[in-house]
Protein backbone atom coordinates (compact mmCIF):
# COMPACT_ATOMS: atom_id res chain seq x y z
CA UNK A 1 0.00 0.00 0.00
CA UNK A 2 1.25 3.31 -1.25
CA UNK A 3 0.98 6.17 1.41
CA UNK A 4 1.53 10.16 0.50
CA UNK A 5 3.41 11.64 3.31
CA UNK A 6 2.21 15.16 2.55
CA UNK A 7 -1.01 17.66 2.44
CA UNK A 8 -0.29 19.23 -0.83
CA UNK A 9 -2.98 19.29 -3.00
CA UNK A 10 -0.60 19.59 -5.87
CA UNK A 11 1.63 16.28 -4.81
CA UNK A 12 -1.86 14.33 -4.54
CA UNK A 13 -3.26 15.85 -8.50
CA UNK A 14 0.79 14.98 -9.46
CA UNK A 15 0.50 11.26 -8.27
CA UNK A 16 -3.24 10.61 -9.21
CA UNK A 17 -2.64 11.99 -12.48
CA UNK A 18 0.77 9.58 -12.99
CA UNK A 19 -1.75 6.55 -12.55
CA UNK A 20 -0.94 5.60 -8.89
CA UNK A 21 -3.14 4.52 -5.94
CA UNK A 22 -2.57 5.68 -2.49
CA UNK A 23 -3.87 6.80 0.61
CA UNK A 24 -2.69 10.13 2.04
CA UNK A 25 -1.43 11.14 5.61
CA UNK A 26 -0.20 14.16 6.00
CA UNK A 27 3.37 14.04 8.30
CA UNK A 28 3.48 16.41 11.45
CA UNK A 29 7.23 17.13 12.13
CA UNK A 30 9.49 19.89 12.42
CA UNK A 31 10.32 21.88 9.12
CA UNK A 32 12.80 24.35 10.51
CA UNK A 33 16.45 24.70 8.98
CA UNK A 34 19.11 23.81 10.97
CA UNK A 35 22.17 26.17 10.98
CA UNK A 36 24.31 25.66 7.88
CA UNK A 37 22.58 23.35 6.45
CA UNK A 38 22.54 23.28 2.60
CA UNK A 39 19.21 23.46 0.45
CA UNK A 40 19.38 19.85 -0.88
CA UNK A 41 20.41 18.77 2.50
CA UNK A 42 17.62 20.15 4.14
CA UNK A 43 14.99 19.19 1.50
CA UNK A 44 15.89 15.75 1.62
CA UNK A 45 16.19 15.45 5.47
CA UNK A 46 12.65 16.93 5.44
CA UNK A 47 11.49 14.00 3.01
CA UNK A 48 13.09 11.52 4.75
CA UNK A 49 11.96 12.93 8.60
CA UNK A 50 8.15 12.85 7.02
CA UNK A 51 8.32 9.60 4.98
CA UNK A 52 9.12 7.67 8.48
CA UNK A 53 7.48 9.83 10.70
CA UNK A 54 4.52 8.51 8.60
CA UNK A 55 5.78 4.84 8.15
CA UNK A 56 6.51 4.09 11.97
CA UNK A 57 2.82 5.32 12.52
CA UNK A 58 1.43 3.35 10.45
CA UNK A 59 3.39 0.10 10.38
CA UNK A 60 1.89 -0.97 13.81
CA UNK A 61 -1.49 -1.67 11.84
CA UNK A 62 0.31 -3.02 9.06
CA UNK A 63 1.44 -6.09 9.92
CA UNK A 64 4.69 -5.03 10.70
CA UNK A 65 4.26 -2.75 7.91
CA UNK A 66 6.05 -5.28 5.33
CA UNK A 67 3.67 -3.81 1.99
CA UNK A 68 3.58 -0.49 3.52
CA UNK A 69 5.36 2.19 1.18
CA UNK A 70 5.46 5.85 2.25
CA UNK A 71 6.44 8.80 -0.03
CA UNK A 72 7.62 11.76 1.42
CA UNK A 73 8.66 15.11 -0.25
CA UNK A 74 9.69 18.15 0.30
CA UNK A 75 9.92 21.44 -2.41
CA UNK A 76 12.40 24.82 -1.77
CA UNK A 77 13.08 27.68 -4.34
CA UNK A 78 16.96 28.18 -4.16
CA UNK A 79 18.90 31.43 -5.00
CA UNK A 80 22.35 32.19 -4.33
CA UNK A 81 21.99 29.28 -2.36
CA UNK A 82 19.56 31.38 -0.24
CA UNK A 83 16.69 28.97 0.30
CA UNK A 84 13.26 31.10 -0.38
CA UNK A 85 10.19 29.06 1.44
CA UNK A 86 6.90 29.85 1.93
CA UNK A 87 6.17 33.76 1.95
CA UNK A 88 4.95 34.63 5.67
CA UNK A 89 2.67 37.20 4.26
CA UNK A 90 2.26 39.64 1.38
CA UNK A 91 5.35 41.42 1.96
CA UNK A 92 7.70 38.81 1.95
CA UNK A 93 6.22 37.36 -1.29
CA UNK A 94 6.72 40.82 -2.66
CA UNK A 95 10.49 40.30 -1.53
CA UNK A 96 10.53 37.21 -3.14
CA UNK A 97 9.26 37.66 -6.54
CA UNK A 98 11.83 40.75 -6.74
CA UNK A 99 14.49 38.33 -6.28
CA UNK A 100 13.60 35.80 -8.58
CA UNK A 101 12.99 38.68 -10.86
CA UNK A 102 15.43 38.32 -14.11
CA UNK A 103 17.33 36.06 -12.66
CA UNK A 104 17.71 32.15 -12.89
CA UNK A 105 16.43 29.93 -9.74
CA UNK A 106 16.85 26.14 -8.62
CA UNK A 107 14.01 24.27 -7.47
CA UNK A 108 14.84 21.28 -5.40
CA UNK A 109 12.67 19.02 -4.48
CA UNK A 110 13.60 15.72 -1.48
CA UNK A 111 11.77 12.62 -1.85
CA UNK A 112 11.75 9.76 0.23
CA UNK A 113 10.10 6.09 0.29
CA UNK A 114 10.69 4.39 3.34
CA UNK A 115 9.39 1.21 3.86
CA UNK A 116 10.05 -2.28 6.56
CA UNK A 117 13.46 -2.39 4.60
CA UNK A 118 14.54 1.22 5.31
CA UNK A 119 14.61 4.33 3.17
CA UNK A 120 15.48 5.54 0.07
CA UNK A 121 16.01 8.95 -0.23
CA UNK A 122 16.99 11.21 -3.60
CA UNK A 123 16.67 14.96 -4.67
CA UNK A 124 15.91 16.64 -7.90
CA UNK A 125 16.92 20.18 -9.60
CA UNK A 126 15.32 22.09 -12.03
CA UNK A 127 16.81 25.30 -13.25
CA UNK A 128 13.81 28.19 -13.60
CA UNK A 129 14.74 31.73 -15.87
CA UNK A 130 11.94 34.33 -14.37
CA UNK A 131 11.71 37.05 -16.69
CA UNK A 132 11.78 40.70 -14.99
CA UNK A 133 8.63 41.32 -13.58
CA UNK A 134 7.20 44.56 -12.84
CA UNK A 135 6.04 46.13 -8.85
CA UNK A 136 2.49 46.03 -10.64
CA UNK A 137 2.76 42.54 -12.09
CA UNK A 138 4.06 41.83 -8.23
CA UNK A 139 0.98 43.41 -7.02
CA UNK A 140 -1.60 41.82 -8.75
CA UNK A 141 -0.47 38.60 -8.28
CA UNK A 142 -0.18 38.56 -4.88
CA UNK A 143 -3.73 39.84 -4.42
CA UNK A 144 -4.53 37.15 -6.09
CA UNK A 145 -3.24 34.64 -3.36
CA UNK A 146 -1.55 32.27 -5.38
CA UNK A 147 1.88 32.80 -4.11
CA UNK A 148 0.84 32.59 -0.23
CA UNK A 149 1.42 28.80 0.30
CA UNK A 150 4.09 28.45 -2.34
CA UNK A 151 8.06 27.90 -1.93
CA UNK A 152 9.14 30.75 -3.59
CA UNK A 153 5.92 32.33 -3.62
CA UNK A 154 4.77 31.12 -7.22
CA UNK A 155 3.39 28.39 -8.59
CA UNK A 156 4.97 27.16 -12.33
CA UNK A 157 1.59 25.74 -12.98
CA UNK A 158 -0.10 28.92 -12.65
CA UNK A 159 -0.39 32.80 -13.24
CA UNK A 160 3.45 32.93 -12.69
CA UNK A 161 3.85 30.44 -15.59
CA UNK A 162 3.73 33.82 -17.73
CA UNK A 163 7.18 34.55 -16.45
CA UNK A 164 8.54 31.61 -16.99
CA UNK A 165 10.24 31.04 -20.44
CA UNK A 166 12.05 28.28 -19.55
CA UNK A 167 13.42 25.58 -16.94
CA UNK A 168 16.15 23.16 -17.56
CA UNK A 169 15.00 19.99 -15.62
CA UNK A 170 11.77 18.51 -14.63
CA UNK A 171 8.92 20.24 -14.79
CA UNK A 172 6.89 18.31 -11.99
CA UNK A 173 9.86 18.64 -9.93
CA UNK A 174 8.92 22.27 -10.03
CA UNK A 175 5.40 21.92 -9.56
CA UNK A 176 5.70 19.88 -6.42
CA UNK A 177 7.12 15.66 -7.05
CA UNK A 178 9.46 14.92 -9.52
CA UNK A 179 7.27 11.70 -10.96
CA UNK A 180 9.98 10.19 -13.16
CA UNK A 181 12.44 10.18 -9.75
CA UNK A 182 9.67 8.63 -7.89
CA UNK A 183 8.77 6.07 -10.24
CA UNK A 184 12.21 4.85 -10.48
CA UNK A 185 12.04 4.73 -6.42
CA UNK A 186 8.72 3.01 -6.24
CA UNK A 187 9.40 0.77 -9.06
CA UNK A 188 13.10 -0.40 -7.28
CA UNK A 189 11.28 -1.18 -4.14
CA UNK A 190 8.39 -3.09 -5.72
CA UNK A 191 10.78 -5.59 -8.00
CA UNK A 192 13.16 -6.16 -4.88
């Protein structure tokens, strides 16, 4: 049994729409970054922290939890190595946008799929050119309140895709779960 280890709407569309079936509950830990970590480090750490957070939980039911599979993920915008996460409010997505603003991002996504033989863990990056964006283009898209729940504080797949004229890497990475990555996870752990 396949379990999402997140509450992101846009991981659950990602994974429906890739053709698999699985239950999702959401993990509950800690998402702060430690001092010096780096932004892959901390993405994947995040992944795997949620991912068996989620598995240990649920194992007990599972008969020892030997067909349980949990997915965890975690999604940060990078600049200058400066990791840009969700916007606390409208002000600091302002600050962000004008940052990514002419200027070429990474977006790295953790994943993780533990299961009663331990975890896997692996990270994706996906190179994103913003093209400059004006204080009223800012504006109007954070009143629209898109950005608010959004590493970065914009989402590829929607009004911000306007800016975007191109990404080296994979798209879905960018959008939430890199589902080539975790396909080659899932599909390891189902022929061993």
């Amino acid at each position: 049994m396949l379990v999402l280890a997140s509450a992101s709407p846009r991981r659950r569309e990602l994974l429906a729409q890739a053709g698999f079936e699985f239950e999702v509950h959401p993990a509950n830990i800690n998402e702060d970054l430690r001092p010096g970590e780096d932004p892959i480090a901390y993405v994947v750490r995040l992944a795997r922290e949620k991912a068996e957070a989620v598995f240990n939980e649920l194992a007990a039911n599972h008969a020892g939890g030997q067909s349980l599979l949990v997915l965890g993920a975690d999604t940060t915008v990078t600049l200058d190595d400066h990791i840009l996460a969700k916007p606390e409010d409208a002000a600091d997505a302002a600050r962000m946008l004008r940052l990514l603003s002419g200027r070429t991002h990474r977006v790295i996504t953790g994943v993780a799929l533990a299961t009663a033989h331990g975890t896997e863990v692996a990270a994706e990056v996906t190179a994103v050119r913003f093209f400059s964006v004006s204080e009223e283009e800012i504006a109007a898209y954070i009143a629209s309140g898109e950005p608010m729940d959004k590493a970065g504080a914009y989402a590829i797949q929607g009004r911000a895709a306007r800016w975007i004229p191109r990404i080296e890497g994979c798209y879905f990475n960018v959008v939430g779960l890199p589902l080539a990555l975790v396909a080659q996870l899932l599909q390891a752990r189902i022929t061993h």
